[in-house]
Each structure stands twice: as structure tokens, then as C-alpha cells.
Protein backbone atom coordinates (compact mmCIF):
# COMPACT_ATOMS: atom_id res chain seq x y z
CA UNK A 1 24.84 -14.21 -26.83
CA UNK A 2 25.14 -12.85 -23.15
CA UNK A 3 23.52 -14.89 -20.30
CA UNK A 4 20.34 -13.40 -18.77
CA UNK A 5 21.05 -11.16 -15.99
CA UNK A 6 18.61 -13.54 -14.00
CA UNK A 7 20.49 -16.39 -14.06
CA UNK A 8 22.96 -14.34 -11.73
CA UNK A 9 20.55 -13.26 -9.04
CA UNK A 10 19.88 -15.24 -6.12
CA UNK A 11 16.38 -17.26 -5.67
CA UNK A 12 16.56 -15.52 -2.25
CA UNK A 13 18.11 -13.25 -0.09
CA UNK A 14 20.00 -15.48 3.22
CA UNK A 15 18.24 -13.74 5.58
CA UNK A 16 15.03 -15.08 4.43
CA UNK A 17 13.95 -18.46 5.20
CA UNK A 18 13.67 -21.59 2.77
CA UNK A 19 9.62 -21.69 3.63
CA UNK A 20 8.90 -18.14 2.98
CA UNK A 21 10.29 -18.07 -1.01
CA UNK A 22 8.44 -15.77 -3.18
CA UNK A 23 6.27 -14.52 -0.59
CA UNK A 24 6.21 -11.15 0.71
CA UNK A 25 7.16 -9.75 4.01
CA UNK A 26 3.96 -7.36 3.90
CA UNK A 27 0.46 -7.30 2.22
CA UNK A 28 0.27 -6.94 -1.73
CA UNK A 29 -3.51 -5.70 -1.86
CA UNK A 30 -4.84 -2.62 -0.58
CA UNK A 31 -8.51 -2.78 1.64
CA UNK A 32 -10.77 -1.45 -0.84
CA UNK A 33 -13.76 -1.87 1.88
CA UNK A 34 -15.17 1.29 3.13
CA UNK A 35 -16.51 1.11 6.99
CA UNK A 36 -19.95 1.50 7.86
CA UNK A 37 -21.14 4.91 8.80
CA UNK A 38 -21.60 4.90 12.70
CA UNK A 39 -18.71 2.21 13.03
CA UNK A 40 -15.46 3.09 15.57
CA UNK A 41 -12.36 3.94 13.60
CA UNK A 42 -9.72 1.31 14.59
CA UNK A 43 -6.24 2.18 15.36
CA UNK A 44 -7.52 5.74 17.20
CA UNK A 45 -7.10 3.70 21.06
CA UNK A 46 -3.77 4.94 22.65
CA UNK A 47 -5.18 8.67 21.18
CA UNK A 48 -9.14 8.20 23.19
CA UNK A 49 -9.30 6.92 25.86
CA UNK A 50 -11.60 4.27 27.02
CA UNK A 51 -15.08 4.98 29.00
CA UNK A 52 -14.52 4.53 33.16
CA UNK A 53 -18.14 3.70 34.56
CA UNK A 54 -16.58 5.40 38.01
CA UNK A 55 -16.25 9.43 36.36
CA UNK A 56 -20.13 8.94 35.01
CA UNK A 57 -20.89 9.73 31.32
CA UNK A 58 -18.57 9.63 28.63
CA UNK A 59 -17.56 12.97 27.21
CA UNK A 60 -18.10 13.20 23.72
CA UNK A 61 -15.65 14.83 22.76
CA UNK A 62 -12.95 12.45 23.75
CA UNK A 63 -14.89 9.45 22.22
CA UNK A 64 -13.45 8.13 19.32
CA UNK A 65 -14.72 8.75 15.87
CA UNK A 66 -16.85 7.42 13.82
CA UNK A 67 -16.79 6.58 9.97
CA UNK A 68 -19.50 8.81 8.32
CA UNK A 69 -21.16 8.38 5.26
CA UNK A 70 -19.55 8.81 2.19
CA UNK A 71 -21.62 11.88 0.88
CA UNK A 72 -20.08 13.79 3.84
CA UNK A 73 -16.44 12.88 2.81
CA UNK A 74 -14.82 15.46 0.25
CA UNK A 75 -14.37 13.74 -3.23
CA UNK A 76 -10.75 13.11 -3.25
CA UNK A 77 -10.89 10.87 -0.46
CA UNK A 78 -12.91 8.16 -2.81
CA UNK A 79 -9.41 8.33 -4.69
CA UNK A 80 -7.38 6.80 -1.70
CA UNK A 81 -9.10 3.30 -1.87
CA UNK A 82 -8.40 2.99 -5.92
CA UNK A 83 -5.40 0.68 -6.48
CA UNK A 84 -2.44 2.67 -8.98
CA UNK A 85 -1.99 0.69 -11.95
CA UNK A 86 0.16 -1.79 -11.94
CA UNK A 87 4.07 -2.03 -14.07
CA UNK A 88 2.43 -4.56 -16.23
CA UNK A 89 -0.93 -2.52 -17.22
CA UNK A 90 1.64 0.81 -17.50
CA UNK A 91 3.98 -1.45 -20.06
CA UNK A 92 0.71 -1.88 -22.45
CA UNK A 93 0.22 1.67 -22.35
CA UNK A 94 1.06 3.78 -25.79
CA UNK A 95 2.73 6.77 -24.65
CA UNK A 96 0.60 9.28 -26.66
CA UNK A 97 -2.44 8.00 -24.75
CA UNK A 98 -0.67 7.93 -21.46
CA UNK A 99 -1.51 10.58 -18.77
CA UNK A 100 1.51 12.36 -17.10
CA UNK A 101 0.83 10.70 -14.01
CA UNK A 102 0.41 7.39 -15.39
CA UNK A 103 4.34 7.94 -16.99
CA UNK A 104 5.39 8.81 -13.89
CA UNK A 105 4.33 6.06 -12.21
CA UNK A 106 5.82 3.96 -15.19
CA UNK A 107 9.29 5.62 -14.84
CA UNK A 108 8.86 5.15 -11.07
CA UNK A 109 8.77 1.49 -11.31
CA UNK A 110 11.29 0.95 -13.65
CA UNK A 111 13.87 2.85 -11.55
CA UNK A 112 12.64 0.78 -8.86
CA UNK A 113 13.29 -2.73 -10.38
CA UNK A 114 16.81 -1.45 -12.00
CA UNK A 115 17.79 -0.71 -8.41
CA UNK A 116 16.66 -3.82 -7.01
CA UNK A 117 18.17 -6.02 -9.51
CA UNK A 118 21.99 -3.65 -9.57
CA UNK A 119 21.78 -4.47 -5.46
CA UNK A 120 20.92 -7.98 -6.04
CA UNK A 121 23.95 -7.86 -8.48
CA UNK A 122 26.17 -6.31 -6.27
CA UNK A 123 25.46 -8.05 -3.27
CA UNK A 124 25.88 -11.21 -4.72
């Protein structure tokens, strides 16, 4: 019987620190909260600038946005804020009632891992 290829692979890489095992270095869940219409958009600073009381009356055309409702958005755009499903949902899948997109994603993910665990392999 050959030994699982897990038993080879390191708990964790040695660049990462002893406290931070089997966490991840970035966020795992997507914001799925829309904004408010009439609220700023955030990250649009360094682009508009800021009002100066000494020049009089903002222009509004340099303001920064604001979220709008979602009627006025086009329909794709309610797409961005669903999460893709994940390799565990696309596993229970039958492949006859799988969408081409959905194998994609699938095949996607599998390459993914197989790469991740060969480079584990190898660098080990």
C-alpha cells in the first residue's frame, strides 16, 4: 500500500510563523453587502480630491461618487457579489447536470490543488 502523499507535505511553509498555522494570509469571504444609495464610494480618495473651504463651493464634478440604487445598476453587476461555488459543492455535482461553467470552475480547482501539492512536493 503506498503512503498518502500528505504525510510528505509540510504542516507549513518556513516562512510562515508557528502562530499563524492554517490561517490565511488574505480574506476567505467575499462582502456580499451592497452600500447604501447616496453613500461615498471608498477607495476613490487619491482619484477626488477633497473640498478646500478657501476656493468656495465644491465642484461637482470632481466630488466623488456615490453608490446608487440598485434598479439603476445594469443586471450583471448583481452577479459580482454571488460567491462561485465552492471545490466541495462542484465534487457533488453529476456531470450531466453540470453547467459548462460550473466544469470549468471544477477543472480549475483541481489543477490548482495538483500544482500546489507537486510544489509542496518538490520544495520539500
Amino acid at each position: 500500500m503506498s503512503t498518502p502523499l500528505r504525510l510528505f507535505i509540510r504542516s507549513r511553509p518556513l516562512w510562515q510563523p508557528c502562530s499563524s498555522v492554517g490561517r490565511r494570509p488574505y480574506s476567505s469571504t467575499a462582502n456580499l453587502s451592497a452600500m447604501k444609495p447616496g453613500t461615498k464610494i471608498p477607495g476613490l480618495d487619491s482619484i477626488y480630491p477633497k473640498h478646500d473651504p478657501k476656493k468656495g463651493e465644491p465642484d461637482p464634478e470632481k466630488s466623488a461618487p456615490l453608490a446608487k440604487p440598485r434598479s439603476e445598476y445594469p443586471s450583471w453587476v448583481n452577479n459580482l457579489v454571488t460567491a462561485p461555488p465552492t471545490l466541495a459543492k462542484l465534487r457533488s455535482i453529476n456531470v450531466e447536470e453540470g453547467t459548462d461553467e460550473e466544469m470549468r470552475r471544477y477543472l480549475k480547482l483541481v489543477r490548482r490543488g495538483k500544482i500546489k501539492d507537486d510544489n509542496l512536493v518538490a520544495e520539500g
